[in-house]
Protein backbone atom coordinates (compact mmCIF):
# COMPACT_ATOMS: atom_id res chain seq x y z
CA UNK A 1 11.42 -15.35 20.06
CA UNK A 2 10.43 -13.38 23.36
CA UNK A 3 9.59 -10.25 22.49
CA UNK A 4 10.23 -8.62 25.90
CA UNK A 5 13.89 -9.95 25.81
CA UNK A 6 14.54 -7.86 22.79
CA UNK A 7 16.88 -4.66 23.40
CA UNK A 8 18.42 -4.44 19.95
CA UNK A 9 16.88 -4.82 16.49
CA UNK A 10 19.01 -4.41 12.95
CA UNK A 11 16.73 -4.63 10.28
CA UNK A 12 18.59 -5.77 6.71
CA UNK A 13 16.54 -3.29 4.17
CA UNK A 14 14.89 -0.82 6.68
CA UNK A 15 14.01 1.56 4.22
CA UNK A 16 11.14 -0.28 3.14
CA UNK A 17 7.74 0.62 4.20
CA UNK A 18 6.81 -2.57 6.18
CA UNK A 19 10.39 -2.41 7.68
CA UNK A 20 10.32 1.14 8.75
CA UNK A 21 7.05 0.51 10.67
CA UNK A 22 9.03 -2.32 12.35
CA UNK A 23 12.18 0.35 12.81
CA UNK A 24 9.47 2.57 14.31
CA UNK A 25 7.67 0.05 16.43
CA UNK A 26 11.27 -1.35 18.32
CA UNK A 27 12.83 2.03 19.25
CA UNK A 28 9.25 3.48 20.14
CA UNK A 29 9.42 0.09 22.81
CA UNK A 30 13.20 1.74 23.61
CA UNK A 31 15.19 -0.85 21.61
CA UNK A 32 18.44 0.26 19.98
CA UNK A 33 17.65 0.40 16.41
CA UNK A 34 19.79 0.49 13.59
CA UNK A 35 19.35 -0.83 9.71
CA UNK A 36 21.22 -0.65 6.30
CA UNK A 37 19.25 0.15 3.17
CA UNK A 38 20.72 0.79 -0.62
CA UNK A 39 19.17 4.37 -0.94
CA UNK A 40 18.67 7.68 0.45
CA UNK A 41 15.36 8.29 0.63
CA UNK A 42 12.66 10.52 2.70
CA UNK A 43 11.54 7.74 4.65
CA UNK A 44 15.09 6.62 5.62
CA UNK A 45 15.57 10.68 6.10
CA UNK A 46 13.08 10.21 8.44
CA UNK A 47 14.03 7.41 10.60
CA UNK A 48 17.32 9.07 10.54
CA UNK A 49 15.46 12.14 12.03
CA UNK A 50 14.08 10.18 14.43
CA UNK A 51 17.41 8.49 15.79
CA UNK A 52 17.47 5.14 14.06
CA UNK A 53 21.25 4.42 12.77
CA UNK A 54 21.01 3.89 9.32
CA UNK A 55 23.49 2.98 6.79
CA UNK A 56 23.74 3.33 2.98
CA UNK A 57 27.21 0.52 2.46
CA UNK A 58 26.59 -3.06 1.98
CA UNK A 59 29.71 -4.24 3.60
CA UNK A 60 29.75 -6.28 6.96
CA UNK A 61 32.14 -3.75 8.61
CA UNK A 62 29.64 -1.48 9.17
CA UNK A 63 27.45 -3.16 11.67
CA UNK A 64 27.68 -1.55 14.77
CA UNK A 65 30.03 -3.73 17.77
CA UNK A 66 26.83 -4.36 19.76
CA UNK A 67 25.25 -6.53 16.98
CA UNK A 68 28.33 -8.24 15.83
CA UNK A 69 27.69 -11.15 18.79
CA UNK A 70 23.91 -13.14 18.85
CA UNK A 71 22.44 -13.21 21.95
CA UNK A 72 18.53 -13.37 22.59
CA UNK A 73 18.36 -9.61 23.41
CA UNK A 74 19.61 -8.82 19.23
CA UNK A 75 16.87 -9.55 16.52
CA UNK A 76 17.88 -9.87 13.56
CA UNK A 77 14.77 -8.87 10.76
CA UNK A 78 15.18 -9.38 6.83
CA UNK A 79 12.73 -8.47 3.43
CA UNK A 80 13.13 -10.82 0.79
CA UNK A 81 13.44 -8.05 -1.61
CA UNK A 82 17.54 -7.93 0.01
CA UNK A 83 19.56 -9.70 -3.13
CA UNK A 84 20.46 -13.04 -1.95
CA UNK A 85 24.27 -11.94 -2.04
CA UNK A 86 23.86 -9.32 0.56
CA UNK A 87 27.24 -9.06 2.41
CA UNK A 88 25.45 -7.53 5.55
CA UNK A 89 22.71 -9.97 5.54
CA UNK A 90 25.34 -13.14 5.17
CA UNK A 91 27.44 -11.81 7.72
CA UNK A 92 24.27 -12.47 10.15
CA UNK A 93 23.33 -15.62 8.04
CA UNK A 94 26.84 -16.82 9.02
CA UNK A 95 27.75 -16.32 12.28
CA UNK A 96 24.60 -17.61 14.38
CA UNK A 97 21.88 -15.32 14.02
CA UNK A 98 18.43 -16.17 13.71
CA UNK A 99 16.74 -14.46 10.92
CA UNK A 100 13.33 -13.65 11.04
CA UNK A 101 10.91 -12.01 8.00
CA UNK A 102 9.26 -9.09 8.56
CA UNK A 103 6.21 -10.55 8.73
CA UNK A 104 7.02 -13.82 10.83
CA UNK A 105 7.61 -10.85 13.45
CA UNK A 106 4.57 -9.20 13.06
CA UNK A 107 2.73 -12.29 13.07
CA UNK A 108 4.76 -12.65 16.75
CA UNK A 109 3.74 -9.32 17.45
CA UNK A 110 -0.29 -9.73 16.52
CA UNK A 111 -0.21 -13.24 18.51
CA UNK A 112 -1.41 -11.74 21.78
CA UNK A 113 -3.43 -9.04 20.51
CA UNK A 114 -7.11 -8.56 18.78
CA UNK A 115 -5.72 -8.50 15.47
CA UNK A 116 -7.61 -6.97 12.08
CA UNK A 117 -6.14 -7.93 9.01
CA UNK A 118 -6.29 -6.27 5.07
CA UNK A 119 -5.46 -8.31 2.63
CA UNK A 120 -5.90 -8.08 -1.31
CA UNK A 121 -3.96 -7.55 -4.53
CA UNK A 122 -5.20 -3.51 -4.19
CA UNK A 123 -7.01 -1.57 -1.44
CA UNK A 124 -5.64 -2.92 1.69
CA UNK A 125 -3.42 -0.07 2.32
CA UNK A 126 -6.22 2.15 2.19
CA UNK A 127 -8.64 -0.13 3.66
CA UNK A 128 -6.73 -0.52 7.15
CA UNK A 129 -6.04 3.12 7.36
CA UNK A 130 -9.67 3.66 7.23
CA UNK A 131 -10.14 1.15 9.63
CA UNK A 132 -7.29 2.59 12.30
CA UNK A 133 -8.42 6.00 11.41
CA UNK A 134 -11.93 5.18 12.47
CA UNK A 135 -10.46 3.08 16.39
CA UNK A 136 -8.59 6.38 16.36
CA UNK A 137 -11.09 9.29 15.59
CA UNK A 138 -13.89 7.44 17.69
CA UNK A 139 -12.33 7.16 20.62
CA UNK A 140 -11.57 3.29 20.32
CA UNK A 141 -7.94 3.46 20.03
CA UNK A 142 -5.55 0.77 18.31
CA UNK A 143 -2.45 -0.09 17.21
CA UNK A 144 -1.37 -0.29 13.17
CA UNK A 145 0.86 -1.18 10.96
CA UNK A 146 0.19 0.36 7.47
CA UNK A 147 1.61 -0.20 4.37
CA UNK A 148 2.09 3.58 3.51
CA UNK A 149 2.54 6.79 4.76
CA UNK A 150 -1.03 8.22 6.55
CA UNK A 151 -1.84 11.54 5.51
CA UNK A 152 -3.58 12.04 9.24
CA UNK A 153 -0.72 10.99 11.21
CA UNK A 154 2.39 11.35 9.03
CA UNK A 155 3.57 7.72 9.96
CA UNK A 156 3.36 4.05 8.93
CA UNK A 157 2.74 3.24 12.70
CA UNK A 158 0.58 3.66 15.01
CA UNK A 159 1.01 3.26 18.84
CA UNK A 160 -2.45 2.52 21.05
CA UNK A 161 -3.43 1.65 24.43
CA UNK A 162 -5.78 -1.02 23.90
CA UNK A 163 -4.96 -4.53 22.46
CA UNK A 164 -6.30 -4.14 19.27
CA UNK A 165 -4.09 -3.98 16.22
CA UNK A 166 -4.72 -3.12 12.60
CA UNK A 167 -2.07 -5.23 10.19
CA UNK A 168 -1.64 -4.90 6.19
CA UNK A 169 -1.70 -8.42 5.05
CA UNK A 170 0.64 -8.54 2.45
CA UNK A 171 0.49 -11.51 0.25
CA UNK A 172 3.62 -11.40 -1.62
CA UNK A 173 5.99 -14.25 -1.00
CA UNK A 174 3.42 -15.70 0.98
CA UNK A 175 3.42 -13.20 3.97
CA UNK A 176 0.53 -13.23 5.00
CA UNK A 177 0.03 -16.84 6.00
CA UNK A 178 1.87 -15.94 9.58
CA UNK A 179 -1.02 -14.07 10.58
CA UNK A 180 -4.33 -15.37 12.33
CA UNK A 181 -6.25 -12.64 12.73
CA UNK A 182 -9.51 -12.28 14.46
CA UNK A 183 -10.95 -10.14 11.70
CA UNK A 184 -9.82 -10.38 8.01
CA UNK A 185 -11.00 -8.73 4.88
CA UNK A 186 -9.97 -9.52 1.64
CA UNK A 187 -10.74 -6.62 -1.00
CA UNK A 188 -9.26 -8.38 -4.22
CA UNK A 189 -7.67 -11.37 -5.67
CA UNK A 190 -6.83 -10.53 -8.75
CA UNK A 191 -3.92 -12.10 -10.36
CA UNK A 192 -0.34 -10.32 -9.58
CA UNK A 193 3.27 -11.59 -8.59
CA UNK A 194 3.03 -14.39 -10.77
CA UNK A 195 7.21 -14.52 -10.29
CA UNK A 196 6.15 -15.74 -7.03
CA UNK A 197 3.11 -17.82 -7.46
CA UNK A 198 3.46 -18.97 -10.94
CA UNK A 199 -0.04 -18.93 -12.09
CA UNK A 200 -3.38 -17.20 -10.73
CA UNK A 201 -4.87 -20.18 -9.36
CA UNK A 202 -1.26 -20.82 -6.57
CA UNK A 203 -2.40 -17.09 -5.13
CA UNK A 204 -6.08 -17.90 -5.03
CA UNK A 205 -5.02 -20.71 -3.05
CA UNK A 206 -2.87 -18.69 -0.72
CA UNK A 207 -5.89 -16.39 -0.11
CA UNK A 208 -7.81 -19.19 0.95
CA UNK A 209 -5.18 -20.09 3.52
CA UNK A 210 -5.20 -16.64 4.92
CA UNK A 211 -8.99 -17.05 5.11
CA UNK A 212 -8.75 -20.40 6.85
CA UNK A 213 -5.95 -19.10 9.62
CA UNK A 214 -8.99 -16.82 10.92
CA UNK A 215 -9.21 -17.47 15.21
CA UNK A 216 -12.11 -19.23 16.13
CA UNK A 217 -14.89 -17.05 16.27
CA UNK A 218 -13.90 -14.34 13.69
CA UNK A 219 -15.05 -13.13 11.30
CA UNK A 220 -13.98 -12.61 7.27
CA UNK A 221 -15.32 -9.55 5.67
CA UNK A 222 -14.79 -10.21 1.95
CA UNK A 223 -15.56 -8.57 -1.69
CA UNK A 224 -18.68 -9.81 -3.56
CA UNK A 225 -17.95 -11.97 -6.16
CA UNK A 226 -14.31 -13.82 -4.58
CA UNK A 227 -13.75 -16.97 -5.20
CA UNK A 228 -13.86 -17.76 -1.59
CA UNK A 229 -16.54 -20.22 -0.03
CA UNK A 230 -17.17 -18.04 3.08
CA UNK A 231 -17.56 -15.08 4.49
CA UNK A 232 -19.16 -11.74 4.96
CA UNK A 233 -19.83 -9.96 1.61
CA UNK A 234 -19.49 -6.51 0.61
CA UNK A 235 -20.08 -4.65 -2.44
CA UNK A 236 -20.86 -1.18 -4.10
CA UNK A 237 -24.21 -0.71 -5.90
CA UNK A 238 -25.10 -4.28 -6.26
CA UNK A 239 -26.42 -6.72 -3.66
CA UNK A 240 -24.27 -8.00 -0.76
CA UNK A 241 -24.50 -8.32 2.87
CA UNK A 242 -22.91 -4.77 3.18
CA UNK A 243 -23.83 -2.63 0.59
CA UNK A 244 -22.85 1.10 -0.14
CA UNK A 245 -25.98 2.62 -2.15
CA UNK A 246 -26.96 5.85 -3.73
CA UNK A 247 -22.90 7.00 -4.59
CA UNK A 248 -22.73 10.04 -5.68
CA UNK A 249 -20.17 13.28 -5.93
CA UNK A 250 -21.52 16.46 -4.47
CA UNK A 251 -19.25 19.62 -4.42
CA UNK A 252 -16.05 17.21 -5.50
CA UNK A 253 -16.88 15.20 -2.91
CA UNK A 254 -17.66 11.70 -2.97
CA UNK A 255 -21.15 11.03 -0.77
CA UNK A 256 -22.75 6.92 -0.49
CA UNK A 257 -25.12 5.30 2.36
CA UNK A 258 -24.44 2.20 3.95
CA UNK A 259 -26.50 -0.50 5.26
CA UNK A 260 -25.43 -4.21 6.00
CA UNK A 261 -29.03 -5.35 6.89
CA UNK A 262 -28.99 -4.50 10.70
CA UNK A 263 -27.18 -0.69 10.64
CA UNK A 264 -27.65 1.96 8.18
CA UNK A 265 -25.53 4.98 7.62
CA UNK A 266 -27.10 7.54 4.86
CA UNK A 267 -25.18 10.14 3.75
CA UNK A 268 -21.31 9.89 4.25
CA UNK A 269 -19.10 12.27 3.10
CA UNK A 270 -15.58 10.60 1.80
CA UNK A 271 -12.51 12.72 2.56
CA UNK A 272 -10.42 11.32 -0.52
CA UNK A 273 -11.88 10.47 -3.63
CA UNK A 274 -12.21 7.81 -6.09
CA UNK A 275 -15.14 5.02 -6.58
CA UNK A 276 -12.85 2.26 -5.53
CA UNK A 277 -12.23 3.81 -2.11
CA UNK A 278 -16.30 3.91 -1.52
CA UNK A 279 -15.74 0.34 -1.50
CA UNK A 280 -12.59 0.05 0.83
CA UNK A 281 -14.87 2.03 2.96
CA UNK A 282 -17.64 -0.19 2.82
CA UNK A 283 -15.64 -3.10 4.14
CA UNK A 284 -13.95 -0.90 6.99
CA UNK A 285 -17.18 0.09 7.79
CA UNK A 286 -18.20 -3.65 8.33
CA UNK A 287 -14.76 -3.75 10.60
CA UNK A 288 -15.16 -0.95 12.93
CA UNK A 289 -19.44 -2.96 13.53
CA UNK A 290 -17.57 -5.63 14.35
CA UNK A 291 -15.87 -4.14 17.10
CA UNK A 292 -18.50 -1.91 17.85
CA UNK A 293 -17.65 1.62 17.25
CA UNK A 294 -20.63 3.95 17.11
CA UNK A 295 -22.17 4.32 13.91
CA UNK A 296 -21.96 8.38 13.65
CA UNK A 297 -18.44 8.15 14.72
CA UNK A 298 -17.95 6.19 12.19
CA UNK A 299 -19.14 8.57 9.52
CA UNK A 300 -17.40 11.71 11.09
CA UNK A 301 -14.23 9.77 10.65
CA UNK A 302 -14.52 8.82 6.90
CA UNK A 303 -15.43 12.27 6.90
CA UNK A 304 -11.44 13.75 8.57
CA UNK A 305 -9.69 10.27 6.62
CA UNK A 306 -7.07 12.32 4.85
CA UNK A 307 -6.14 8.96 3.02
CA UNK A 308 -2.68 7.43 2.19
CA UNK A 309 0.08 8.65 0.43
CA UNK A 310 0.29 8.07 -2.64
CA UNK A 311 -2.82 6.69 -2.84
CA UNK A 312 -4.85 9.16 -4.66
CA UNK A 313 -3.07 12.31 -3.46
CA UNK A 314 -3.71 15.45 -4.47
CA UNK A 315 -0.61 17.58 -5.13
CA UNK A 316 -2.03 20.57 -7.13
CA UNK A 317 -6.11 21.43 -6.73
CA UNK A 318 -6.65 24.59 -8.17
CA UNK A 319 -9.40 25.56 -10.87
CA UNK A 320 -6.74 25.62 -13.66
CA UNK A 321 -4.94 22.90 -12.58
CA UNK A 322 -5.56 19.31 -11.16
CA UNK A 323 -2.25 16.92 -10.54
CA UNK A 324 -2.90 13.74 -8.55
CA UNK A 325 -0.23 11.27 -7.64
CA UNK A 326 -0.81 7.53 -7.36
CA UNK A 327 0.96 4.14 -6.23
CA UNK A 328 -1.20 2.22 -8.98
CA UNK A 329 1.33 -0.18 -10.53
CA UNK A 330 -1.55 -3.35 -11.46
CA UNK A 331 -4.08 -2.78 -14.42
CA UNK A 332 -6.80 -3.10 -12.09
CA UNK A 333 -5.55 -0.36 -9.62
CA UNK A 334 -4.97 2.00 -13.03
CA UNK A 335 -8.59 1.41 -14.29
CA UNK A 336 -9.63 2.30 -11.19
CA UNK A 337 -7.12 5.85 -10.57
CA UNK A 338 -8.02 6.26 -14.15
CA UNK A 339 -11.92 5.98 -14.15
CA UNK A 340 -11.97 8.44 -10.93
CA UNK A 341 -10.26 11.26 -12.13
CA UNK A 342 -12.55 11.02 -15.39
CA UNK A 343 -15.85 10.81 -13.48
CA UNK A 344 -14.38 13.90 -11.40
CA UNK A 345 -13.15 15.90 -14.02
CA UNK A 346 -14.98 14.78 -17.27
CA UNK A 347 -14.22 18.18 -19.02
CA UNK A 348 -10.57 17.95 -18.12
CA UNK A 349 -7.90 16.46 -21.15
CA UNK A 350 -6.11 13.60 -19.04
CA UNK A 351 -2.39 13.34 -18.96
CA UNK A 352 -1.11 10.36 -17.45
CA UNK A 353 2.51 9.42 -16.75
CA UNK A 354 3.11 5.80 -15.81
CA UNK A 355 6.24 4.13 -14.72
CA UNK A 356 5.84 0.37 -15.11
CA UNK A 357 6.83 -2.03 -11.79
CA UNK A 358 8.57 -4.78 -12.59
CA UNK A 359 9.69 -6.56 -15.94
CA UNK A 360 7.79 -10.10 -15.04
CA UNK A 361 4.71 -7.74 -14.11
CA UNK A 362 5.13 -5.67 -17.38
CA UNK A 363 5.26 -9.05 -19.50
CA UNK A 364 2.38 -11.09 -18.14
CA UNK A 365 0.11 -7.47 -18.24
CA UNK A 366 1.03 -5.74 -21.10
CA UNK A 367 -2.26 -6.01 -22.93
CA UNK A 368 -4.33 -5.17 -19.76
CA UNK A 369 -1.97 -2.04 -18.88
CA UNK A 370 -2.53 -1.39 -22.63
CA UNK A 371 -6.13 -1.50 -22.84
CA UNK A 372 -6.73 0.99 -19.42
CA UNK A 373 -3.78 3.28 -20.58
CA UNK A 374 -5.96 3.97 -23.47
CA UNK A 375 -8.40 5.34 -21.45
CA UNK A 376 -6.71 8.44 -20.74
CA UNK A 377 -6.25 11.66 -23.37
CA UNK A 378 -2.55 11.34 -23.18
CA UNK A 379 -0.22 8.78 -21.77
CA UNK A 380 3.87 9.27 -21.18
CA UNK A 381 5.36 6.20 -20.41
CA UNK A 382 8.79 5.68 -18.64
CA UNK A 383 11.36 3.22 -18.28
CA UNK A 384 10.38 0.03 -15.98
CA UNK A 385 11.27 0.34 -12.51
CA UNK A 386 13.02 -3.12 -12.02
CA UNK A 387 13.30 -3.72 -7.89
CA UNK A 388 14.39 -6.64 -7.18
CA UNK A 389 14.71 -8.09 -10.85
CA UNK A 390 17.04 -8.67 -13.42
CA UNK A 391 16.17 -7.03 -17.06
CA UNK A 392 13.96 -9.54 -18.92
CA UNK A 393 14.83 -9.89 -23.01
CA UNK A 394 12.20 -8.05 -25.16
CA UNK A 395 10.35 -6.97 -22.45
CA UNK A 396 10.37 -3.23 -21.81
CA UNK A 397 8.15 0.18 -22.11
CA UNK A 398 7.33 -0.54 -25.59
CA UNK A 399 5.68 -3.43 -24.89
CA UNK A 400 3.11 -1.78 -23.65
CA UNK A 401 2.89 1.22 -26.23
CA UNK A 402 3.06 -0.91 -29.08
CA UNK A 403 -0.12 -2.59 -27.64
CA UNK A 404 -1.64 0.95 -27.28
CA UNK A 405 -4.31 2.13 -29.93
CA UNK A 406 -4.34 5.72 -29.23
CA UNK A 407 -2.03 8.34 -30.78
CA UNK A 408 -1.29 10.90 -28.33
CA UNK A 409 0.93 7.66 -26.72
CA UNK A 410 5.01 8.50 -26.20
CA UNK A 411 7.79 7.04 -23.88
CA UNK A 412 10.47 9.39 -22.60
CA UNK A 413 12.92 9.74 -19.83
CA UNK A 414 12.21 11.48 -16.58
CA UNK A 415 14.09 15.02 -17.44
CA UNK A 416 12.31 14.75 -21.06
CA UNK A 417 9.08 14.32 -19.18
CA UNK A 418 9.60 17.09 -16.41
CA UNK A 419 10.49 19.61 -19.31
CA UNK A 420 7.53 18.28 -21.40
CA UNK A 421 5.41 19.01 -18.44
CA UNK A 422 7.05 22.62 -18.03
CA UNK A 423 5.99 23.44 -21.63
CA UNK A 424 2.79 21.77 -22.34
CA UNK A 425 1.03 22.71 -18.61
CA UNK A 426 -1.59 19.69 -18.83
CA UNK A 427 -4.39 20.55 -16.69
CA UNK A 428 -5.08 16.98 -15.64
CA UNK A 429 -2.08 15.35 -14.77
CA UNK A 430 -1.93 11.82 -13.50
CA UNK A 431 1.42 10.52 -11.81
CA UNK A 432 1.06 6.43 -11.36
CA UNK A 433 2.99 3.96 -10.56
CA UNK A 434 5.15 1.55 -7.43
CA UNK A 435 8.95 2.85 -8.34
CA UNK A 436 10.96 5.74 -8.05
CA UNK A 437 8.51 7.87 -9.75
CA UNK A 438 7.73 9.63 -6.80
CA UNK A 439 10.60 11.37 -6.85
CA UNK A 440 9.45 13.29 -9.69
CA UNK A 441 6.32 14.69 -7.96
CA UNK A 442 7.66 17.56 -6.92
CA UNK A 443 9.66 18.41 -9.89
CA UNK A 444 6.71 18.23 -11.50
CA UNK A 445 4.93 20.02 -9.15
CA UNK A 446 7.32 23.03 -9.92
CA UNK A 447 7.06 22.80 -13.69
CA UNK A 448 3.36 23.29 -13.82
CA UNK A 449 3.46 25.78 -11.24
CA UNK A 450 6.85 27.78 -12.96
CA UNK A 451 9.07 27.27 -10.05
């Protein structure tokens, strides 16, 4: 595929977040861009807003006449999360289109260019905005492609006049493996989409693949403690090649130094909060080095980093009332939402609503979502969000609650909870989860604020 030849892109389930930033990236080059996605949501709003044709039917008679013949100027893009029985994307399947993944055309579009690549079971969303943020604030410039919403530019892309670009490495499905970046960091490989992979050790092997696909010359940036047999470490308060020391919160702000054995950077200020992003931080930190940026730049940017959305976002900060919304949807990622609003607020009760991803997910975790559930004062669970599954027998929201050992434990539906929220006006409220729950946000939002 040449991209220059392109003039027309459909993308088959544009609504997604990866997809969008495709959507975004094709008409910004002055492609005509159209998609079809199952739901109405802000992002497709968006697109919408922007001039990208979007339709809500799954029936072949809605692609537009221009797309209807292939020729090399029409690209044809596709997430495996589209049901196999798609009549839009057979209708392209069968009449002699080439279909490509979503990321087998961002690997095409990261060929040419100095590429910087997140990947992990958590924190690479937040990682490469850091690191983009950073090119950006300093001066450096970059392109990205961001698996969520930036809170600094209000976009999951990112145009820039350089050849650098900053790419989310997403390992489900195996995504990531079309990438060879020239920098890579790998924040996490903790076991998830075992649908996929089957057992833990498959996706530590697919991590190690991703590691190997590095150009020659790069460089991998990875956590302490991976089972990986290379690479640049990085850790928080323990030893590693890049280390961020002396963490601390001052004024509800998070503060740590750096220092990687050859630059130190005392006394950063974090924008967002939360222990876990100190160490996305520490490894974007290591990034922007390796490219240069100027060290004091690169603490007045992680200074402005606004964060992601849904990633730790704070919808209500007032004295009386704290409600932070997060995309947390792997025990691991809830330990760590759930430890950082304690250490913030340790004389606030905790209420946390969680909508469990995924029935496979919900199955192979429930003791482990259990367990850091019970960490909170009180936990409302809703019904699992399936995506792209089918309902699994005797696996459901009670799963996990019967597992539970605290009392103040109850699953409900999502008016029961907005009304619950209306009456009870928790003053520590913790949204989590990868579905539809952020819908409710600003429903809830209203209740505790009686509008």
């Amino acid at each position: 595929m040449e991209l220059n030849n392109i003039k027309r892109v459909y993308l088959v389930g544009i609504g997604g977040i990866g997809m969008s930033g495709l959507a975004r990236y094709f008409h910004h080059l002055g492609c005509v861009v159209c998609g079809y996605d199952k739901t109405h949501t802000p992002l497709t709003e968006a697109l919408h807003n922007e001039g990208i044709c979007i339709v809500y039917e799954d029936v072949a008679d809605s692609i537009p006449m221009s797309f209807q013949t292939p020729d090399e100027a029409t690209l044809v893009i596709y997430t495996p999360a589209i049901p196999k029985d798609s009549a839009i994307l057979n209708y392209f399947r069968n009449n002699g289109f080439d279909l490509y993944k979503r990321s087998q055309v961002l690997g095409i579009i990261s060929k040419s260019m100095f590429t910087i690549a997140v990947a992990g079971t958590h924190g690479k969303t937040t990682t490469s905005g850091m690191i983009a943020h950073i090119l950006k604030d300093s001066g450096n410039d970059c392109s990205a492609f961001l698996g969520g919403i930036s809170s600094n530019y209000q976009t999951n892309v990112l145009y820039g006049s350089n050849n650098i670009v900053v790419v989310e490495a997403d390992e489900y499905d195996r995504s990531f493996l079309t990438l060879y970046p020239d920098i890579a960091i790998i924040t996490s490989m903790d076991a998830d989409h075992l649908d996929i992979y089957g057992d833990h050790s498959k996706l530590e092997e697919s991590f190690r693949l991703f590691a190997s696909q590095i150009k020659q010359g790069g460089t991998l940036i990875c956590h302490k403690g991976l089972p990986l047999d290379k690479g640049f470490t990085y850790a928080m308060n323990e030893q590693a090649q890049a280390m961020a020391t002396n963490v601390r919160i001052e004024d509800g702000s998070f503060f740590f130094d750096f220092t990687d054995g050859k630059v130190s950077i005392p006394n950063i200020r974090m924008g967002i909060a939360g222990l876990h992003n100190i160490e996305n931080a520490t490894a974007a930190i290591e990034a922007a080095l390796h490219v240069e940026v100027d060290p004091n730049a690169i603490r007045e940017a992680l200074g402005s980093f606004k964060g992601i959305k849904r990633r730790f976002e704070y919808i209500i900060k007032t004295p009386q009332t704290v409600f932070i919304d997060d995309y947390a949807h792997h025990p691991e990622e809830l330990r760590a939402a759930i430890s950082s609003v304690k250490r913030l607020y340790p004389d606030k009760k905790l209420t946390v609503i969680f909508q469990p991803h995924l029935f496979t997910r919900t199955r192979d975790f429930a003791d482990g979502f259990a367990e850091v559930l019970d960490m909170a004062d009180e936990t409302i669970l809703l019904d699992i969000y399936p995506a792209r599954e089918l309902p699994i027998e005797g696996v459901n929201s009670e799963m996990i609650l019967s597992r539970m050992k605290m009392l103040n434990k109850q699953k409900c539906g999502k008016q029961q909870c907005i009304d619950m929220v209306r009456i009870e006006k928790p003053e520590l409220l913790l949204t989590v989860g990868a579905g539809d729950i952020d819908a409710m946000v600003q429903p809830l939002k209203n209740a505790l604020e009686n509008v």
